[in-house]
Each structure stands twice: as C-alpha cells, then as structure tokens.
PDB file of N, CA and C in Angstrom:
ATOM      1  N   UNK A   1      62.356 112.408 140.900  1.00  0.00           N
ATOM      2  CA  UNK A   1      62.147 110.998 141.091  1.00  0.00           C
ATOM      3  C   UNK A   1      61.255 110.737 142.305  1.00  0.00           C
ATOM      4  N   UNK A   2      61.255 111.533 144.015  1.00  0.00           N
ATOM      5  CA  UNK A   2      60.629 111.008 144.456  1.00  0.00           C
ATOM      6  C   UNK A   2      59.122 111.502 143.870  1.00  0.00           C
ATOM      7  N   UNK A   3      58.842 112.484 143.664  1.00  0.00           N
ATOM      8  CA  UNK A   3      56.950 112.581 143.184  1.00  0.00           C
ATOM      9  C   UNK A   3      56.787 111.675 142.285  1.00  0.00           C
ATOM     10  N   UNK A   4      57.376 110.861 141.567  1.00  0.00           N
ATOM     11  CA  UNK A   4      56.974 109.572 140.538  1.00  0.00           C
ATOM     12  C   UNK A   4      57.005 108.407 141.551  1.00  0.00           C
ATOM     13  N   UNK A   5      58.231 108.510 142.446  1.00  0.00           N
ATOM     14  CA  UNK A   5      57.540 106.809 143.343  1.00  0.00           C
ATOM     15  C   UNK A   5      56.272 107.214 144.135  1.00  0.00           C
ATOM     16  N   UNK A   6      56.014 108.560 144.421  1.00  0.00           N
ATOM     17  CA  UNK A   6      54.706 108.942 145.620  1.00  0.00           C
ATOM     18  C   UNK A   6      53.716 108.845 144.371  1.00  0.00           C
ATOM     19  N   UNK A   7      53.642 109.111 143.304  1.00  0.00           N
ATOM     20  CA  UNK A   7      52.441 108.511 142.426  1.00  0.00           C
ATOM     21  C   UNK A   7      52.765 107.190 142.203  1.00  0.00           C
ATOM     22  N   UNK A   8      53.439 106.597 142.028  1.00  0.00           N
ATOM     23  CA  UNK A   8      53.661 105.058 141.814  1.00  0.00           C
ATOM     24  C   UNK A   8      52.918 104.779 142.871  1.00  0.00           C
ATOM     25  N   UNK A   9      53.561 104.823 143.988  1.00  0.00           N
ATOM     26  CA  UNK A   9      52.992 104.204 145.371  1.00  0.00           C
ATOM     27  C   UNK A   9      51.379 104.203 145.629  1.00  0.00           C
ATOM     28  N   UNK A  10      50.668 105.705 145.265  1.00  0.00           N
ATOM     29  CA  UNK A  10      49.414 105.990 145.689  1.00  0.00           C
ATOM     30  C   UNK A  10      48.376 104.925 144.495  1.00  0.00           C
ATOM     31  N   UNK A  11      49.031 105.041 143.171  1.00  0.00           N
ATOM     32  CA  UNK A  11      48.536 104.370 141.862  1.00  0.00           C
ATOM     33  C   UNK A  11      48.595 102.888 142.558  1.00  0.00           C
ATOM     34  N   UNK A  12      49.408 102.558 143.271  1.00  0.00           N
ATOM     35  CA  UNK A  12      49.673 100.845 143.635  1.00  0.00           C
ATOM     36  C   UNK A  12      48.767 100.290 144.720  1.00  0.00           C
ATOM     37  N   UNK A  13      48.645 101.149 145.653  1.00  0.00           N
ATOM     38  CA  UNK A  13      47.341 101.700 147.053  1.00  0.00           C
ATOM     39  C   UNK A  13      46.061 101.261 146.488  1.00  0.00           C
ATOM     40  N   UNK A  14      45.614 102.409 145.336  1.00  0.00           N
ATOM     41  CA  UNK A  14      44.350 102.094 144.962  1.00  0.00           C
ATOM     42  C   UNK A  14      43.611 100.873 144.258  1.00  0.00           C
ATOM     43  N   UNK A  15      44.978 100.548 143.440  1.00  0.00           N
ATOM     44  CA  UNK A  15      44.991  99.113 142.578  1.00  0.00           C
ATOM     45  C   UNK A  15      44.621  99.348 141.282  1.00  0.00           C
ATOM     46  N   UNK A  16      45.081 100.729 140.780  1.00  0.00           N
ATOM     47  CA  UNK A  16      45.295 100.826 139.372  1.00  0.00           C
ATOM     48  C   UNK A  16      46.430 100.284 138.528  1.00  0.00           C
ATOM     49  N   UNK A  17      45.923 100.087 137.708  1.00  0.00           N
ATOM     50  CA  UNK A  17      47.324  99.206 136.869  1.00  0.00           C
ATOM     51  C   UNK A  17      48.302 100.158 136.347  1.00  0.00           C
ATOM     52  N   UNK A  18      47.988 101.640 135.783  1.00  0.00           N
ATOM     53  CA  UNK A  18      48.821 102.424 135.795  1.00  0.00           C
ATOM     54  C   UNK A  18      48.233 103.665 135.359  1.00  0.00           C
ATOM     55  N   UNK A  19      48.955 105.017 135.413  1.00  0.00           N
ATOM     56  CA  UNK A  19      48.868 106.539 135.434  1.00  0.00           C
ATOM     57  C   UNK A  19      49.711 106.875 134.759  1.00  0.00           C
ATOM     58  N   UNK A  20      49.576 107.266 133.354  1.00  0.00           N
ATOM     59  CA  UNK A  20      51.020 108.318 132.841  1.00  0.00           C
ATOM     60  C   UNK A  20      51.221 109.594 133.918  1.00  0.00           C
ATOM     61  N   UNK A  21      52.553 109.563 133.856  1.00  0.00           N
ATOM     62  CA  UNK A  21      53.229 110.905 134.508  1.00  0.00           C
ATOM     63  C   UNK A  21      52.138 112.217 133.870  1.00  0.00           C
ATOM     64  N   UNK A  22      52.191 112.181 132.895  1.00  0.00           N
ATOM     65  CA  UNK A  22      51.680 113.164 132.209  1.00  0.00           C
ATOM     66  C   UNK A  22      49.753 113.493 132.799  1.00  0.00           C
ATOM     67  N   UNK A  23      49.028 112.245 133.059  1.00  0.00           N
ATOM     68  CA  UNK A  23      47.782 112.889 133.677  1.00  0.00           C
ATOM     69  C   UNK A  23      47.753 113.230 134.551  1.00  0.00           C
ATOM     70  N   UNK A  24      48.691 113.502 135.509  1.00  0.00           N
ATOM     71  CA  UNK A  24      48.480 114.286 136.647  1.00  0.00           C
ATOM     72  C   UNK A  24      48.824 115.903 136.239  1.00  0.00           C
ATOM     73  N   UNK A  25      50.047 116.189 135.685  1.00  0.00           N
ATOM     74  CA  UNK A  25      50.207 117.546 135.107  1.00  0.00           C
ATOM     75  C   UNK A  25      48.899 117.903 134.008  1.00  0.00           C
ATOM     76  N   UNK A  26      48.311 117.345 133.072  1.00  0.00           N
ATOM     77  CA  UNK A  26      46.730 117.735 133.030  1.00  0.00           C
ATOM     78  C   UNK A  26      45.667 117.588 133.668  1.00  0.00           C
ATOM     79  N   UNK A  27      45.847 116.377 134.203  1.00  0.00           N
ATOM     80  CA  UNK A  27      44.341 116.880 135.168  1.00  0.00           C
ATOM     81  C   UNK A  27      44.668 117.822 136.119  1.00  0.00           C
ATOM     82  N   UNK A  28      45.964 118.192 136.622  1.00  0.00           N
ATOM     83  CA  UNK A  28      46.334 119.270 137.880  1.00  0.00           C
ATOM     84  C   UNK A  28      45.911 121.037 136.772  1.00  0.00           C
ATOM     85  N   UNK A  29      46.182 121.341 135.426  1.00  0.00           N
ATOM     86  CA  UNK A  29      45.819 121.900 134.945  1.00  0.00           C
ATOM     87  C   UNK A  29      44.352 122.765 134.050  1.00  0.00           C
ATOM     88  N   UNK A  30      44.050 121.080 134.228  1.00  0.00           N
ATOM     89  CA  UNK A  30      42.020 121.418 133.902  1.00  0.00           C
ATOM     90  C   UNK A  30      41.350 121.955 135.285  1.00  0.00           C
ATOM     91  N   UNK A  31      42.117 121.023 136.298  1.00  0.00           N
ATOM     92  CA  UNK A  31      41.422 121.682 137.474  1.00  0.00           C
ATOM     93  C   UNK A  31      41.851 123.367 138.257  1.00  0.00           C
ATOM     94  N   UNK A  32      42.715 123.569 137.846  1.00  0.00           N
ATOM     95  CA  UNK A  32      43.077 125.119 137.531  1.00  0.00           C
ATOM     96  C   UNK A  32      42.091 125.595 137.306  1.00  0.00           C
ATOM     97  N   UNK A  33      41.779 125.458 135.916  1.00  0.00           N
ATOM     98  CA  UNK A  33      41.090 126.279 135.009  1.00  0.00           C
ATOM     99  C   UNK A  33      39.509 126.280 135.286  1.00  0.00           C
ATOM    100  N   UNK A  34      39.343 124.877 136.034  1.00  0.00           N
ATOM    101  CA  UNK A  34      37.775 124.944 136.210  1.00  0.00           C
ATOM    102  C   UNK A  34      37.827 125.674 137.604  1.00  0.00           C
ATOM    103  N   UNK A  35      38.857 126.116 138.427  1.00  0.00           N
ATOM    104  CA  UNK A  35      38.425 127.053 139.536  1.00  0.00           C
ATOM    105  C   UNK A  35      39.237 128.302 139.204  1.00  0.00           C
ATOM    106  N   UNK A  36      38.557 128.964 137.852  1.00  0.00           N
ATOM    107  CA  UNK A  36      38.747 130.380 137.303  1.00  0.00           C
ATOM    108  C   UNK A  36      39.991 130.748 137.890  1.00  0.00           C
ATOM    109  N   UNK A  37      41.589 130.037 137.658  1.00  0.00           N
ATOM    110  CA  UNK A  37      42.807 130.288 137.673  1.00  0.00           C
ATOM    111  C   UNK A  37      42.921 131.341 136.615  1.00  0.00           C
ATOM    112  N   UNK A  38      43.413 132.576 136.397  1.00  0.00           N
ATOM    113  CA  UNK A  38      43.845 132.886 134.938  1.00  0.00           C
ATOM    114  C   UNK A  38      44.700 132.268 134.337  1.00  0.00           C
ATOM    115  N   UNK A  39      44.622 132.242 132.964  1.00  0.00           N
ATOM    116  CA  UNK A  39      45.250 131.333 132.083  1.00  0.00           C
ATOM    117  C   UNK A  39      46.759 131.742 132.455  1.00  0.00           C
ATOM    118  N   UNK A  40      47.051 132.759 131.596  1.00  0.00           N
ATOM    119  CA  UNK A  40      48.570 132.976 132.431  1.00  0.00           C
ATOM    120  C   UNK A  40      49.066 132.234 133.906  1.00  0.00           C
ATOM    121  N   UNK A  41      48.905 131.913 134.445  1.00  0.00           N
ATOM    122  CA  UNK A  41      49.126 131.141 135.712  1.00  0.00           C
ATOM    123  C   UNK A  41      48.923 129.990 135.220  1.00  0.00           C
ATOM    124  N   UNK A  42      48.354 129.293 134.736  1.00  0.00           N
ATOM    125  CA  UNK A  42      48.254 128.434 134.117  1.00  0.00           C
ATOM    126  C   UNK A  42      49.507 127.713 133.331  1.00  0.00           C
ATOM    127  N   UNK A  43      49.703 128.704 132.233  1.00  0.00           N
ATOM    128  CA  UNK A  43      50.795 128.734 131.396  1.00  0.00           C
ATOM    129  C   UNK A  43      52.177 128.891 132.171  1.00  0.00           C
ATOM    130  N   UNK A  44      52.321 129.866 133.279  1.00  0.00           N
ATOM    131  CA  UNK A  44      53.636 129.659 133.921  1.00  0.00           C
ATOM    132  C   UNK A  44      53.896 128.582 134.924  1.00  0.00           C
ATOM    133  N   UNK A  45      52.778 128.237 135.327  1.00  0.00           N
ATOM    134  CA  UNK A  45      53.228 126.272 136.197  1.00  0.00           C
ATOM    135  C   UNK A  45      53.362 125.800 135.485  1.00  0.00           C
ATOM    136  N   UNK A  46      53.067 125.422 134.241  1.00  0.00           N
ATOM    137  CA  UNK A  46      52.833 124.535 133.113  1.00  0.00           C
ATOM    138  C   UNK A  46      54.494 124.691 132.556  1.00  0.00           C
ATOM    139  N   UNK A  47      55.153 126.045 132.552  1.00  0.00           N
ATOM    140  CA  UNK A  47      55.924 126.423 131.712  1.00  0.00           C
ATOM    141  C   UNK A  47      56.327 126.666 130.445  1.00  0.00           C
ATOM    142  N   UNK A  48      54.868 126.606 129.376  1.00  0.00           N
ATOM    143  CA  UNK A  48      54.984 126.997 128.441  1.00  0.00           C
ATOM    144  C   UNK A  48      55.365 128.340 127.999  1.00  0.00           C
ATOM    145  N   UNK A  49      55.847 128.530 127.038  1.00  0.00           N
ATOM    146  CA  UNK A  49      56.444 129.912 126.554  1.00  0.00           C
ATOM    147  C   UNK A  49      55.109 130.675 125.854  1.00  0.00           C
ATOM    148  N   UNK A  50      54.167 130.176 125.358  1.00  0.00           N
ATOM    149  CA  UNK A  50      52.997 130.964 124.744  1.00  0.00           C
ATOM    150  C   UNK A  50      51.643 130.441 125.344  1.00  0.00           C
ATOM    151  N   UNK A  51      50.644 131.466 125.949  1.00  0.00           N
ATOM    152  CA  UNK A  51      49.602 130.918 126.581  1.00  0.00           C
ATOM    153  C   UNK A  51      49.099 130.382 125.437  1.00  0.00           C
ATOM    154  N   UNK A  52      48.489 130.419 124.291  1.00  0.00           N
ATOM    155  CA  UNK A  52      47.875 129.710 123.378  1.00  0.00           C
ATOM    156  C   UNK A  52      48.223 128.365 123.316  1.00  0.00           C
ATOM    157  N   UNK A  53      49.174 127.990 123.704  1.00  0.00           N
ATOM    158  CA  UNK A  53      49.771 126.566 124.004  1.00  0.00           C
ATOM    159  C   UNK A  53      48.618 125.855 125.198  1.00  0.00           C
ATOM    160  N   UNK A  54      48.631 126.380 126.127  1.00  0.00           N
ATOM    161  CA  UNK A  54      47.831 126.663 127.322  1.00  0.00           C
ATOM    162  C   UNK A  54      46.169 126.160 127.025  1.00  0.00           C
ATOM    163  N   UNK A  55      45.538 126.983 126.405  1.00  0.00           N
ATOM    164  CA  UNK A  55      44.297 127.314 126.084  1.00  0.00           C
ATOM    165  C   UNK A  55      44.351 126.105 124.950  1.00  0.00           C
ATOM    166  N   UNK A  56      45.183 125.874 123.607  1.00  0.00           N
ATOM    167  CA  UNK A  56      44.395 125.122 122.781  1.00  0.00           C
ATOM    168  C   UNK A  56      44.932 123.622 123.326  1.00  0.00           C
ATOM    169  N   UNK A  57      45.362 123.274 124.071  1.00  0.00           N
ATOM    170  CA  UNK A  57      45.789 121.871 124.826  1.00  0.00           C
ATOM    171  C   UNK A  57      44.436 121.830 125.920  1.00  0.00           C
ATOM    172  N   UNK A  58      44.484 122.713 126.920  1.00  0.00           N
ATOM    173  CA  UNK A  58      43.311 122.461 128.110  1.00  0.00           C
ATOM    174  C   UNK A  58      42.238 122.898 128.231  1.00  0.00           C
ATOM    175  N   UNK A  59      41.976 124.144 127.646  1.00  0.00           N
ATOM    176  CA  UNK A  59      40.704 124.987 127.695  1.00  0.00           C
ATOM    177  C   UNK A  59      39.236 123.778 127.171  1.00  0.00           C
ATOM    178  N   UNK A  60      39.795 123.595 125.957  1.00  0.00           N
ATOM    179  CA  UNK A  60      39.158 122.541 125.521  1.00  0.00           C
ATOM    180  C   UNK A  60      38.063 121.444 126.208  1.00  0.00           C
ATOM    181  N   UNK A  61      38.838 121.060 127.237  1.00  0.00           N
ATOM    182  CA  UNK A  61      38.411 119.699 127.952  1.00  0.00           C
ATOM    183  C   UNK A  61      37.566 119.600 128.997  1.00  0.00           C
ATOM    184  N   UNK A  62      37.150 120.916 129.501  1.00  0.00           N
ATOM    185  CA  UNK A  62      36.575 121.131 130.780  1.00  0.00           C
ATOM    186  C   UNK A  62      35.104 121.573 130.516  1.00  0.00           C
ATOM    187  N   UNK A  63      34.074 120.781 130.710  1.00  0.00           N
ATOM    188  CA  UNK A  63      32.458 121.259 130.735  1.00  0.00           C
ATOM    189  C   UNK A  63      32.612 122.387 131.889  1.00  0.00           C
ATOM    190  N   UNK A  64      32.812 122.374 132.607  1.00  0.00           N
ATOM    191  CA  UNK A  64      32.950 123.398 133.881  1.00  0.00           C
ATOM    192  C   UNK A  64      33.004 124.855 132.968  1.00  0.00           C
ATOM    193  N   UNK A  65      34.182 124.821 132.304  1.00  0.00           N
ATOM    194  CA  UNK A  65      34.845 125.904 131.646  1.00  0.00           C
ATOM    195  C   UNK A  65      33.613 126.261 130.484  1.00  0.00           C
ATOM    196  N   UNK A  66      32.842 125.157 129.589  1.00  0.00           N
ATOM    197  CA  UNK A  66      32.522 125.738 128.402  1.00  0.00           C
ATOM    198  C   UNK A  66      31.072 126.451 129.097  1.00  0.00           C
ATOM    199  N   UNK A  67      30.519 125.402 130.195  1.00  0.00           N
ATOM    200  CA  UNK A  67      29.052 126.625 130.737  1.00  0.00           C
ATOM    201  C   UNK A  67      29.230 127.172 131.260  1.00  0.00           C
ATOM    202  N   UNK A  68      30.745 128.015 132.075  1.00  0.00           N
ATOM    203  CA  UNK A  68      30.932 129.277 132.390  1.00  0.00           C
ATOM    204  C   UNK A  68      30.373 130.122 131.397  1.00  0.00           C
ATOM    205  N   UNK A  69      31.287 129.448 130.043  1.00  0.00           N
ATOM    206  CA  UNK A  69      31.440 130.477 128.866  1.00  0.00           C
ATOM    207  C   UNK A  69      30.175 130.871 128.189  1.00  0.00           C
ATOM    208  N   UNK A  70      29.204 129.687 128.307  1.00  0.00           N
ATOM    209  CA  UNK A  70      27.455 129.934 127.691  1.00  0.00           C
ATOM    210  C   UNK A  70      27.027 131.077 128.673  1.00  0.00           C
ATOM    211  N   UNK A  71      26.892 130.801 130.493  1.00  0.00           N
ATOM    212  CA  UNK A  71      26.703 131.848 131.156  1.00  0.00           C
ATOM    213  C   UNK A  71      26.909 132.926 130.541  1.00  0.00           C
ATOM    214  N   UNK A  72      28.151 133.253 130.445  1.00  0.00           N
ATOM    215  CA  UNK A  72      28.600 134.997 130.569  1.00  0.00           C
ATOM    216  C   UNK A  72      27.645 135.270 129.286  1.00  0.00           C
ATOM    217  N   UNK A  73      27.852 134.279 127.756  1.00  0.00           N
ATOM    218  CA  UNK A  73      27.375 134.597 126.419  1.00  0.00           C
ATOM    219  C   UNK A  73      26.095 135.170 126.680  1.00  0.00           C
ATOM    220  N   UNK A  74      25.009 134.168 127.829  1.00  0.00           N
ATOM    221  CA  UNK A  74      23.643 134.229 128.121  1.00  0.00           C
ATOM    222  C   UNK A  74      23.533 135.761 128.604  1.00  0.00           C
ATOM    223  N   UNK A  75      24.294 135.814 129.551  1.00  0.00           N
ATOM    224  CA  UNK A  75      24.113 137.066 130.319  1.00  0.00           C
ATOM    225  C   UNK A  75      24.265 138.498 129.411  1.00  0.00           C
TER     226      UNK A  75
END
C-alpha cells in the first residue's frame, strides 16, 4: 500500500489524472531490457514462472531492443 500512495502522490505532483499500477511494473521492465538486463532477470523481478511469458509480453515494445537486434543481424 505505501508504493501505491508514493505513486498516487508523485501522479498528483505532476498533474496527471491517472497511472495504472500496472505501467510502472512495465515500463520498469522495458527499461530493463533496453539496458541489456538478461531476460531471466527480467522474468524473476517480474515473477513469472516461464521466461517466454517475459519476452512475448515486453520484448516486443522496445525500438531500443529491435535495433540492437538489426545491429547484431547486420554485423
């Protein structure tokens, strides 16, 4: 309960009308991934039981992540 009033509070600061609980646990997870976290780490803050859970929910969403992935292809 208190990390929901400290996002309530900060969401109320800025003068947003509101934040699901839930975009902070994904955006705290894309930004993982866009500073080359391994997925596994990923998956165990997250607490999912299968990284594929992991990867087909967030991998997805991050430009950061997909022109890593052209890089390496390029290279």
């Amino acid at each position: 309960m208190q990390v929901f009033n400290a996002i309530k509070g900060c969401i109320e600061e800025i003068g947003q009308l509101s934040l699901p609980n839930h975009s902070t646990r994904h955006t705290h997870t894309v930004m993982l991934l866009d500073a080359c976290a391994d997925m596994n780490f990923g998956q165990e803050r997250l607490g999912y039981g299968f990284m594929k859970i992991t990867s087909d929910v967030y991998a997805h969403v991050s430009n950061k992540i997909a022109a890593r992935s052209i890089d390496k292809f390029d290279e």
